[in-house]
C-alpha atoms as a PDB file:
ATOM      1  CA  UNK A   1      51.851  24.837  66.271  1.00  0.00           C
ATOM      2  CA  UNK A   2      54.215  22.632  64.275  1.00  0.00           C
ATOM      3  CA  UNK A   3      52.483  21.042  60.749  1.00  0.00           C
ATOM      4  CA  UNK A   4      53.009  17.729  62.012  1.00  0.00           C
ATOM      5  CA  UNK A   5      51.558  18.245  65.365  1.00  0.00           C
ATOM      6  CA  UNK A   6      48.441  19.821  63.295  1.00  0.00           C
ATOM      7  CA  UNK A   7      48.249  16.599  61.049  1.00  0.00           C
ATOM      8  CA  UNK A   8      48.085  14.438  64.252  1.00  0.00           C
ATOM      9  CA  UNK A   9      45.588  16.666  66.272  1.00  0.00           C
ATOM     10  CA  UNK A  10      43.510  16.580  62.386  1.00  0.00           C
ATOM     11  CA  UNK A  11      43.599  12.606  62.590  1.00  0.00           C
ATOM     12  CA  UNK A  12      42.950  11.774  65.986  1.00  0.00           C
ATOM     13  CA  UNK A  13      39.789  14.617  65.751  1.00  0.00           C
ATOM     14  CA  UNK A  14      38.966  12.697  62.732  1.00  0.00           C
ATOM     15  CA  UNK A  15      39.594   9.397  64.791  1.00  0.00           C
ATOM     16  CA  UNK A  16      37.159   9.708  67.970  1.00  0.00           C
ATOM     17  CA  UNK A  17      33.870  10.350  67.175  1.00  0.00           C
ATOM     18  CA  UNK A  18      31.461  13.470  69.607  1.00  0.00           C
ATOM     19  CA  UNK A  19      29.015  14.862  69.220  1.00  0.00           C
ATOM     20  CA  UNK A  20      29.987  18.192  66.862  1.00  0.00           C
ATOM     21  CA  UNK A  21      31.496  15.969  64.284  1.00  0.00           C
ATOM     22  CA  UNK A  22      32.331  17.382  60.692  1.00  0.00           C
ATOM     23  CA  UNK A  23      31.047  16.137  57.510  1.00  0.00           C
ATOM     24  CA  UNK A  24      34.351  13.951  57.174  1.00  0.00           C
ATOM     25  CA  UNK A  25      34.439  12.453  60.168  1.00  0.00           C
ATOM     26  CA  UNK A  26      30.529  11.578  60.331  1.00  0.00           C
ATOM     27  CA  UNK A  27      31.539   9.739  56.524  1.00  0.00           C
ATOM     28  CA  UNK A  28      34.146   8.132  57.712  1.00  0.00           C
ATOM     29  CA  UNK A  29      32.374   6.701  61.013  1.00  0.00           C
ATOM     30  CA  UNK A  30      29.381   5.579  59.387  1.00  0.00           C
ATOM     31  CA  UNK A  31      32.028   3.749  56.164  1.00  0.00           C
ATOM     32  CA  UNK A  32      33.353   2.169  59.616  1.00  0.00           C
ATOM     33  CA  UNK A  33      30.512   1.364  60.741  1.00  0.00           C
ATOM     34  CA  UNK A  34      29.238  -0.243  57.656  1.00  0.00           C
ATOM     35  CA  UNK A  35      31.993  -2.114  57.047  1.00  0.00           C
ATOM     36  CA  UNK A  36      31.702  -3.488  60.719  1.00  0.00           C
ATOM     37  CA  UNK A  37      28.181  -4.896  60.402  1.00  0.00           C
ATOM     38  CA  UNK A  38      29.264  -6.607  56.796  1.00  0.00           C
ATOM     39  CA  UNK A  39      32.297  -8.022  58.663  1.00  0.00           C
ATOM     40  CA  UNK A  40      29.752  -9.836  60.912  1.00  0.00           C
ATOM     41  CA  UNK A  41      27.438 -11.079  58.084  1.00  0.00           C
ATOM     42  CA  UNK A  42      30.376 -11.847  56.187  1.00  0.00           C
ATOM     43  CA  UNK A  43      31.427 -14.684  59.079  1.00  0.00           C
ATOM     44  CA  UNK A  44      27.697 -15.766  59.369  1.00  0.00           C
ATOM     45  CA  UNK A  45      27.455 -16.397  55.749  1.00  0.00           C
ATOM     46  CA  UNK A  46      30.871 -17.691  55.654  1.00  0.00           C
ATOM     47  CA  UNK A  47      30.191 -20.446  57.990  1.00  0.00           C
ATOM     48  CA  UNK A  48      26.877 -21.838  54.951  1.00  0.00           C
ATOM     49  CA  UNK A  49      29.677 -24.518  52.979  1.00  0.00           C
ATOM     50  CA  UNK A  50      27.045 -23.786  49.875  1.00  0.00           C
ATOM     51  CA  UNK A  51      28.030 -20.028  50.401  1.00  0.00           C
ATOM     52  CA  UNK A  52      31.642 -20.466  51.329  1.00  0.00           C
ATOM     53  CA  UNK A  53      32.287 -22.847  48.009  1.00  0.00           C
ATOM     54  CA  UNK A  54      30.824 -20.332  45.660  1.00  0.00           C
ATOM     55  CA  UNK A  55      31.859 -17.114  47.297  1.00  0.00           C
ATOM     56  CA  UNK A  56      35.192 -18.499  49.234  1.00  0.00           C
ATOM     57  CA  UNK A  57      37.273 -16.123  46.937  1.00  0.00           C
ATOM     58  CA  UNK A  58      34.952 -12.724  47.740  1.00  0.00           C
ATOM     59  CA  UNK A  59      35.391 -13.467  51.253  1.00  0.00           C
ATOM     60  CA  UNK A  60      38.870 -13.998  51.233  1.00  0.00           C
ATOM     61  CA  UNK A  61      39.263 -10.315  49.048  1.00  0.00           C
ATOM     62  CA  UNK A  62      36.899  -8.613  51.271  1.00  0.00           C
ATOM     63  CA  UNK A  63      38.786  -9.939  54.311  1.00  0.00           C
ATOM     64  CA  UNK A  64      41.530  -8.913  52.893  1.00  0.00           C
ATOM     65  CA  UNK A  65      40.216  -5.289  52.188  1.00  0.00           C
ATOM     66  CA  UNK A  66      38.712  -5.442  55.849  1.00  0.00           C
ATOM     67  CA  UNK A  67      41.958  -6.038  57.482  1.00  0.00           C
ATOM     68  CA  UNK A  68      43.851  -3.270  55.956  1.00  0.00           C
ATOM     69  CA  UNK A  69      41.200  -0.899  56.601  1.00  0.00           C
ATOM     70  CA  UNK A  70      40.923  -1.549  60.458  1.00  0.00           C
ATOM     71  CA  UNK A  71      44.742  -1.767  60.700  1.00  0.00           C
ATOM     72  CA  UNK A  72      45.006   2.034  59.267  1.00  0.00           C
ATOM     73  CA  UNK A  73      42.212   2.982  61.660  1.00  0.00           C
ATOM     74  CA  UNK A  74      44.159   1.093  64.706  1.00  0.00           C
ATOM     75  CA  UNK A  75      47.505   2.652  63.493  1.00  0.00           C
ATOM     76  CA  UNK A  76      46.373   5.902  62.994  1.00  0.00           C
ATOM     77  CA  UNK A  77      44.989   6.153  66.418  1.00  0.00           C
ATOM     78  CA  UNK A  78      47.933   4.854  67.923  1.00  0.00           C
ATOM     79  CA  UNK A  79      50.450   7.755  66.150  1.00  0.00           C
ATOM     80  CA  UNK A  80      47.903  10.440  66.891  1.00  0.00           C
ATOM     81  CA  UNK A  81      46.739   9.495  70.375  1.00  0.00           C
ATOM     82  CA  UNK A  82      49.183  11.724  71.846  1.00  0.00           C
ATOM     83  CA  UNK A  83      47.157  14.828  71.308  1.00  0.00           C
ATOM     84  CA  UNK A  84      44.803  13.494  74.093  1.00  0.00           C
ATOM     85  CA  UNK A  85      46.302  14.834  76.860  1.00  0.00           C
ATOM     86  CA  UNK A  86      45.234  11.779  78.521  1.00  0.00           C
ATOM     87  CA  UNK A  87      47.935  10.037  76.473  1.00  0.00           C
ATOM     88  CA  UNK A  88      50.338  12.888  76.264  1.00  0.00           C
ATOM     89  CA  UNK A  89      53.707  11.090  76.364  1.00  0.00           C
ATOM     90  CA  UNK A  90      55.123   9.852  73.076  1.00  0.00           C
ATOM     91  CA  UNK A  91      56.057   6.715  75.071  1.00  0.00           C
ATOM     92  CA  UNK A  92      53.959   5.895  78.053  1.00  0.00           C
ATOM     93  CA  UNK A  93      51.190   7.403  76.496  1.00  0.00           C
ATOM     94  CA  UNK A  94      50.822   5.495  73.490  1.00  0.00           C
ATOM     95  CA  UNK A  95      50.795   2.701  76.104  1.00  0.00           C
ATOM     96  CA  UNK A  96      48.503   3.530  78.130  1.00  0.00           C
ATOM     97  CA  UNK A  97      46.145   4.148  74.831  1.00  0.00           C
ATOM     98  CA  UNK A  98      46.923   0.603  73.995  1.00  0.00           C
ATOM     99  CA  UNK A  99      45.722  -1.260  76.820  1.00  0.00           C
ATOM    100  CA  UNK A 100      42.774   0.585  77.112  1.00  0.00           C
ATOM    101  CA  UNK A 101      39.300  -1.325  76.567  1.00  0.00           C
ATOM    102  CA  UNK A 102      38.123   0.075  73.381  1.00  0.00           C
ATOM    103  CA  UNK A 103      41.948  -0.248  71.916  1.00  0.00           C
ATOM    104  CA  UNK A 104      42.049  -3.129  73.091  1.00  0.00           C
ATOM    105  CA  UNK A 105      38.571  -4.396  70.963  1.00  0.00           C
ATOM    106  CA  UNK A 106      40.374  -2.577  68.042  1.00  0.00           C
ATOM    107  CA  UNK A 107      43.456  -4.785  68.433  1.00  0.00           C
ATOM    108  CA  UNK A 108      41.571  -8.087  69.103  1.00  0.00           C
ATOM    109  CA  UNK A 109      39.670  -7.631  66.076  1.00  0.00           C
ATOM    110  CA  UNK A 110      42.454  -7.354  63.587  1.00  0.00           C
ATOM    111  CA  UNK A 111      45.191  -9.639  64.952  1.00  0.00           C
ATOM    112  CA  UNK A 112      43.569 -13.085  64.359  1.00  0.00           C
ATOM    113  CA  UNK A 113      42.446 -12.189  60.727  1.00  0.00           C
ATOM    114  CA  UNK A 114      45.945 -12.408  60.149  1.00  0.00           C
ATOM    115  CA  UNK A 115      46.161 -15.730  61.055  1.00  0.00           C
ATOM    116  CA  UNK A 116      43.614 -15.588  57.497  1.00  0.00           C
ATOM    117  CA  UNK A 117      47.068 -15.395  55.366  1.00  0.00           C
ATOM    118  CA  UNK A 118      49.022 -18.122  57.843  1.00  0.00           C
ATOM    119  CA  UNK A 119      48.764 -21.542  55.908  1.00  0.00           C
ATOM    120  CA  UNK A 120      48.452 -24.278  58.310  1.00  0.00           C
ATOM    121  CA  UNK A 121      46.071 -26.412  58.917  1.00  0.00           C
ATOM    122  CA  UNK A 122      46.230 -26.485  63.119  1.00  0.00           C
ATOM    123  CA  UNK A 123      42.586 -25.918  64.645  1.00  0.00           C
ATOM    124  CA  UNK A 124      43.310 -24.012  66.962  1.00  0.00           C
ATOM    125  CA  UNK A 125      44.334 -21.439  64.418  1.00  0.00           C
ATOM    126  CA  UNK A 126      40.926 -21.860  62.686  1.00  0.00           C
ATOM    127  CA  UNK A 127      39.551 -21.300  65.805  1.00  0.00           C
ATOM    128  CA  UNK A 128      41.462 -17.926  66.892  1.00  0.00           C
ATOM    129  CA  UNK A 129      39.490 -16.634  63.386  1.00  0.00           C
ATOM    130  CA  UNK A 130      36.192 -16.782  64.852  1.00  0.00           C
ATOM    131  CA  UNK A 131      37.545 -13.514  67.185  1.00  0.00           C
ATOM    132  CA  UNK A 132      37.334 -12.181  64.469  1.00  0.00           C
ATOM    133  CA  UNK A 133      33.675 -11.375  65.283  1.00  0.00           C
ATOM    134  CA  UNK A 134      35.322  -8.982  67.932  1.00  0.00           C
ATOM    135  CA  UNK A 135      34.604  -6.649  65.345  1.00  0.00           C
ATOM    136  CA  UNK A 136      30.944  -6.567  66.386  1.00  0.00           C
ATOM    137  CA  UNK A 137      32.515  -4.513  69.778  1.00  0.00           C
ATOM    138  CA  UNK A 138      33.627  -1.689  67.356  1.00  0.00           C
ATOM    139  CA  UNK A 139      30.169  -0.554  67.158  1.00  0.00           C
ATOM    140  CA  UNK A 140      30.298   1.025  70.631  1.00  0.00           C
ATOM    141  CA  UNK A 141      32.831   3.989  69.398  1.00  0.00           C
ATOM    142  CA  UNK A 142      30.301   4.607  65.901  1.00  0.00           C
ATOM    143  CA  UNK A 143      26.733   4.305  67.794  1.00  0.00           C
ATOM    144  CA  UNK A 144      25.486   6.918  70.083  1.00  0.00           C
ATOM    145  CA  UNK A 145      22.764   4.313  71.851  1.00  0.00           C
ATOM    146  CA  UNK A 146      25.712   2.221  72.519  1.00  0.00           C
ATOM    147  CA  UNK A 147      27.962   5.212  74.372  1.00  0.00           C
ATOM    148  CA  UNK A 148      24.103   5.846  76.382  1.00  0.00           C
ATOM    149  CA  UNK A 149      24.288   2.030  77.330  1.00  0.00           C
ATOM    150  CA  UNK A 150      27.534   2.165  78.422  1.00  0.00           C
ATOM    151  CA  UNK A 151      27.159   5.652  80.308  1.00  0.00           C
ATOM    152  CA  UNK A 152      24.085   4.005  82.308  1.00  0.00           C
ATOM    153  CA  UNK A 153      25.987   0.717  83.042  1.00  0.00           C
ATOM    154  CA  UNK A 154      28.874   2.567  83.880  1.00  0.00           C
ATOM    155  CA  UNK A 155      26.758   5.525  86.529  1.00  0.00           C
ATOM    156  CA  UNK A 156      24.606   1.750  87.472  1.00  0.00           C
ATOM    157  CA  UNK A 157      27.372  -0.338  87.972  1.00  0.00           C
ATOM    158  CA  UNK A 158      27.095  -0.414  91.722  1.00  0.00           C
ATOM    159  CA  UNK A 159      23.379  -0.934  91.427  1.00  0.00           C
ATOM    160  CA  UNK A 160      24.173  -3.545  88.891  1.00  0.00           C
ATOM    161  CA  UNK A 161      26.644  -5.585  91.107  1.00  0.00           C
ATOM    162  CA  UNK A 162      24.434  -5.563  94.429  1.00  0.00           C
ATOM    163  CA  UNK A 163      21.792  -6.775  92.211  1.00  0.00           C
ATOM    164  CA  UNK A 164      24.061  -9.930  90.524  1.00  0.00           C
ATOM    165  CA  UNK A 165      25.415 -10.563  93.467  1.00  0.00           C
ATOM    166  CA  UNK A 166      22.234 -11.369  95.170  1.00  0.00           C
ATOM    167  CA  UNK A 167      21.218 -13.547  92.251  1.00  0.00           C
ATOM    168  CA  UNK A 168      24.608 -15.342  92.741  1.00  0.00           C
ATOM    169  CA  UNK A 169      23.452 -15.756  96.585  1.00  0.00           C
ATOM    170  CA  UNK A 170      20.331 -17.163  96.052  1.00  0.00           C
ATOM    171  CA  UNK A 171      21.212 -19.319  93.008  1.00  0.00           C
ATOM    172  CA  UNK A 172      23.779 -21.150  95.359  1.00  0.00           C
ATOM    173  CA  UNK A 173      21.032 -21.163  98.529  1.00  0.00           C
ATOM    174  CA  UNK A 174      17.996 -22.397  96.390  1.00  0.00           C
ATOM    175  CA  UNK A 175      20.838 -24.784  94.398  1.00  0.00           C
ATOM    176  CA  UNK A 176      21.215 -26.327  98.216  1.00  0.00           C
ATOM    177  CA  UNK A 177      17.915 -26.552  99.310  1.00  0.00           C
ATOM    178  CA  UNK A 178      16.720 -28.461  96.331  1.00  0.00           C
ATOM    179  CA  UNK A 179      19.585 -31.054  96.148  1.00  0.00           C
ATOM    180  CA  UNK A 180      19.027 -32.116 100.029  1.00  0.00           C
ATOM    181  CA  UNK A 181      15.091 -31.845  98.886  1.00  0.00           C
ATOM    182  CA  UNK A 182      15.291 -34.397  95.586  1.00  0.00           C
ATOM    183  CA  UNK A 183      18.361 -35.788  96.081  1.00  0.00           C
ATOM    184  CA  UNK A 184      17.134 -39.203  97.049  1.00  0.00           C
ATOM    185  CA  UNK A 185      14.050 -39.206  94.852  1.00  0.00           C
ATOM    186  CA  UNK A 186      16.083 -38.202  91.487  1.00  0.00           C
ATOM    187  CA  UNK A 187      19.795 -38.840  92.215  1.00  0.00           C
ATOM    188  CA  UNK A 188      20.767 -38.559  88.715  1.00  0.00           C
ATOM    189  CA  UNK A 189      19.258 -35.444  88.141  1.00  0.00           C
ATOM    190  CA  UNK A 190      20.228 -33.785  91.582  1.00  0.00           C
ATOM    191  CA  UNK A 191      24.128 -35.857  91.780  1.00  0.00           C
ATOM    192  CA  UNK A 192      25.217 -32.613  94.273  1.00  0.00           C
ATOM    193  CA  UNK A 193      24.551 -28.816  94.617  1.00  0.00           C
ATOM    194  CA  UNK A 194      26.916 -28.032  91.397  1.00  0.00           C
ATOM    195  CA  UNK A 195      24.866 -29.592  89.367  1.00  0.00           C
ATOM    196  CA  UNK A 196      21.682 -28.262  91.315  1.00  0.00           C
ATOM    197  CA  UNK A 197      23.121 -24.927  90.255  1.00  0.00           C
ATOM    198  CA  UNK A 198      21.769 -25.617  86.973  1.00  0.00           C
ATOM    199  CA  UNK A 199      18.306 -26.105  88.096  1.00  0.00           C
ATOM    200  CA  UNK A 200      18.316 -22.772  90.256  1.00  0.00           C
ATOM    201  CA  UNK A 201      20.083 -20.363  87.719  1.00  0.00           C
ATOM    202  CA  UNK A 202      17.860 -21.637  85.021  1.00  0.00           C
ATOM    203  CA  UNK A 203      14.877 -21.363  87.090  1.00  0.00           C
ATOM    204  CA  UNK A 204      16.050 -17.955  88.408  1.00  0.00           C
ATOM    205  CA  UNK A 205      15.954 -15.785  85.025  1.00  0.00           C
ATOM    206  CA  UNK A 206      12.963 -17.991  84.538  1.00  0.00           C
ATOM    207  CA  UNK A 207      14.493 -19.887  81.489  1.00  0.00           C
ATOM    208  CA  UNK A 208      13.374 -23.161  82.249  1.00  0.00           C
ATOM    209  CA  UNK A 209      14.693 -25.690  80.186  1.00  0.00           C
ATOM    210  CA  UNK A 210      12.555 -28.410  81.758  1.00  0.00           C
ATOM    211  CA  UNK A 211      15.197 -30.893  81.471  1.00  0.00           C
ATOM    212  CA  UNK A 212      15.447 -31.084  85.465  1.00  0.00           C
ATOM    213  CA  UNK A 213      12.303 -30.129  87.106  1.00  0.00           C
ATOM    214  CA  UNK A 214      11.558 -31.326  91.233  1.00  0.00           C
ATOM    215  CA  UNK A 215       8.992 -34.081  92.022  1.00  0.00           C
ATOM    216  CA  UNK A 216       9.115 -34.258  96.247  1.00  0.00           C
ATOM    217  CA  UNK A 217       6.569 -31.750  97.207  1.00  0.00           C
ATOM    218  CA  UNK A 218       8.865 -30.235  99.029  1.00  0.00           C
ATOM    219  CA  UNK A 219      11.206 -29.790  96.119  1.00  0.00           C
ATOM    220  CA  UNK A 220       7.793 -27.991  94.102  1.00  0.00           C
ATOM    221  CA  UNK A 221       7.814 -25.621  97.092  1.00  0.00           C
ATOM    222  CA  UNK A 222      10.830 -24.382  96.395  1.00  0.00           C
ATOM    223  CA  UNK A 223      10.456 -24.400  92.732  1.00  0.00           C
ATOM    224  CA  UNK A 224       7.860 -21.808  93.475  1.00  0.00           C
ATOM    225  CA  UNK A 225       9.652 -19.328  95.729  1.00  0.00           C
ATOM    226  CA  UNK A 226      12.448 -19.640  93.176  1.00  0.00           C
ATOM    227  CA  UNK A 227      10.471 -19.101  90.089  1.00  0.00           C
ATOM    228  CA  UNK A 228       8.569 -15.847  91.691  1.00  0.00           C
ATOM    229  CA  UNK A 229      12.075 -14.695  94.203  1.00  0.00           C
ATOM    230  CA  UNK A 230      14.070 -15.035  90.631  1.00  0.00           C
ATOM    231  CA  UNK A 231      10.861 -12.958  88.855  1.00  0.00           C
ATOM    232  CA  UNK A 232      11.670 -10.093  90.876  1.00  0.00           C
ATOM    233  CA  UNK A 233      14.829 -10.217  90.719  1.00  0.00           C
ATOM    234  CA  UNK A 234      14.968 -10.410  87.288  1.00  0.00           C
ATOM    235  CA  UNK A 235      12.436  -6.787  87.655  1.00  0.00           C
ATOM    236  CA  UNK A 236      15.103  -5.003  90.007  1.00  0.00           C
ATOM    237  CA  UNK A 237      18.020  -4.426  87.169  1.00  0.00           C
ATOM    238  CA  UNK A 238      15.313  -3.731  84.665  1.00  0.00           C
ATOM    239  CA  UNK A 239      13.764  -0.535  86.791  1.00  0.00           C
ATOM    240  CA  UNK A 240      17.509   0.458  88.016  1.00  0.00           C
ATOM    241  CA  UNK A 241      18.563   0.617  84.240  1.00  0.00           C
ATOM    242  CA  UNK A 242      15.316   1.908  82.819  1.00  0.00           C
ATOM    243  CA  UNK A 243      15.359   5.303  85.383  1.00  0.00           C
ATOM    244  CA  UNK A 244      18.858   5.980  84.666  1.00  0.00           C
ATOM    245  CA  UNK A 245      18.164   5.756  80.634  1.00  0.00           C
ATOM    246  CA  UNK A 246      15.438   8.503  81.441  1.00  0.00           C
ATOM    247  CA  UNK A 247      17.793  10.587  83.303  1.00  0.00           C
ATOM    248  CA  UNK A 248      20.646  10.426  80.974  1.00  0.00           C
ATOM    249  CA  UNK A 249      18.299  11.043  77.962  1.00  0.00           C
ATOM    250  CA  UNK A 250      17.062  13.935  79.928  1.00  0.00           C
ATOM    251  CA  UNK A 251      20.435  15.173  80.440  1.00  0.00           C
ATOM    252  CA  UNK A 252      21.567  14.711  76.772  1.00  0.00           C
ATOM    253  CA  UNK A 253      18.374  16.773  76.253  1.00  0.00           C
ATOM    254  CA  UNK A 254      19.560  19.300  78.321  1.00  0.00           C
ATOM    255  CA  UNK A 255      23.142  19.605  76.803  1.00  0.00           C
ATOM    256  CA  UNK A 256      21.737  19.638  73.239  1.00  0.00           C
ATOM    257  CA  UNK A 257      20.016  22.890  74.214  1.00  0.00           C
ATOM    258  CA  UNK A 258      21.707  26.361  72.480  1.00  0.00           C
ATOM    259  CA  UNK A 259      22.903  28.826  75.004  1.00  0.00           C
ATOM    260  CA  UNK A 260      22.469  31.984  75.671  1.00  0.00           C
ATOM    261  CA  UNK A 261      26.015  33.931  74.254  1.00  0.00           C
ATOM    262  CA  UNK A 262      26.041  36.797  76.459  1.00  0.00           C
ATOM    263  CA  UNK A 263      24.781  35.054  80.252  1.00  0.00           C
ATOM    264  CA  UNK A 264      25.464  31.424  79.289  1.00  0.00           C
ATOM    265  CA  UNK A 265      22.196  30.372  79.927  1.00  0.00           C
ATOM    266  CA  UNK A 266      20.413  27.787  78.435  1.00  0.00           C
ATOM    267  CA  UNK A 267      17.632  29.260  75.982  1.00  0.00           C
ATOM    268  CA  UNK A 268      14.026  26.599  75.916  1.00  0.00           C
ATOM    269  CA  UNK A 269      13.363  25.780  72.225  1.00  0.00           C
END
């Protein structure tokens, strides 16, 4: 194998975290990871005028120190993606790696902080800095709970879409009901079903604002069977998601286990 084909197989391993990471890559995950979550209290506090008068110049360094970092990480990745042979091709490849989701949260959450350095005072380049809070979606290549929760949504997500769907359905036939039930006796509050919408999502994941509630007893009827239909509802995702953590735990359980070197087996510890 050629050195420089070594170097990028040694960066990209380096790169993308698994599970039988060395003692370099684990350091420089959890650095990344780190610098992540300060990123994200660095915009909260950032946002305090008090703060940002007094510490304006160590936010602007450590931005400044944040940006190069990520950029190296999203660079590197791209010039050693090839050795995936997902993303074999020294052309397409390095495409395909780009618009992928989790390059794409990489790219999202450099590219605005370098409208940090751009000096103009347009709003709507103020505003494209608050992606940089994008950074918060890095998490899911450094945390191991969030590659789980996306490993259940992802085996759930047929589950998952029956499920919204049917709050969708009943959210627009509840929405309905209500506005031909309390139209008349509240029209500002019921104007048409759009703005009955409000009532029945809210009501639905049993929110409840209380800033529109029905008065017509038949109106209060339905406020009921939405309040207890949108409680179950509400229970269906939660028992759908909460099996398939238990059997992907169980599997990760399972795969942790040492094997047998001569049958393969897996030996019970």
């Amino acid at each position: 194998m050629k050195r420089h084909e070594t170097a990028r197989h040694l960066v990209w391993d380096i790169c993308e975290p698994d599970d039988q990471a060395s003692r370099l890559e684990r350091r420089l995950h959890a650095f990344l990871l780190g610098l992540i979550l300060l990123n994200v209290a660095a915009v909260i506090l950032e946002s305090v005028p008090s703060l940002d008068a007094s510490y304006g110049r160590f936010f602007n360094l450590f931005e400044f120190f944040s940006v190069a970092a990520f950029s190296l990480e999203y660079l590197a990745r791209v010039w050693s993606c090839t050795s995936d042979p997902r993303y074999a091709h020294p052309l397409w490849g390095r495409l395909k790696f780009i618009v992928s989701p989790m390059a794409l949260v990489d790219l999202i959450a450099i590219v605005p902080s370098y409208l940090f350095f751009i000096d103009s005072d347009l709003r709507i380049v103020r505003a494209f800095r608050l992606l940089r809070l994008a950074r918060l979606g890095k998490l899911g290549r450094y945390s191991e709970a969030s590659v789980v929760l996306m490993r259940v949504l992802r085996a759930k997500r047929e589950e998952m879409i029956v499920t919204l769907s049917l709050v969708a359905l009943l959210g627009v036939m509840f929405a309905s009901m209500v506005y031909y039930a309390e139209h008349e006796a509240q029209p500002e509050a019921f104007p048409d079903i759009p703005h009955a919408m409000w009532w029945a999502f809210v009501t639905i994941t049993t929110v409840g604002y209380g800033d529109i509630a029905p008065v017509t007893p038949l109106g209060k009827v339905i406020g009921i069977c939405t309040a207890v239909l949108g409680i179950l509802m509400i229970a269906l995702p939660t028992g759908v998601l909460g099996a398939a953590f238990v059997d992907e735990l169980n599997r990760k359980g399972k795969s942790n286990r040492s094997c047998c070197p001569h049958c393969g087996k897996q030996i019970d510890t």
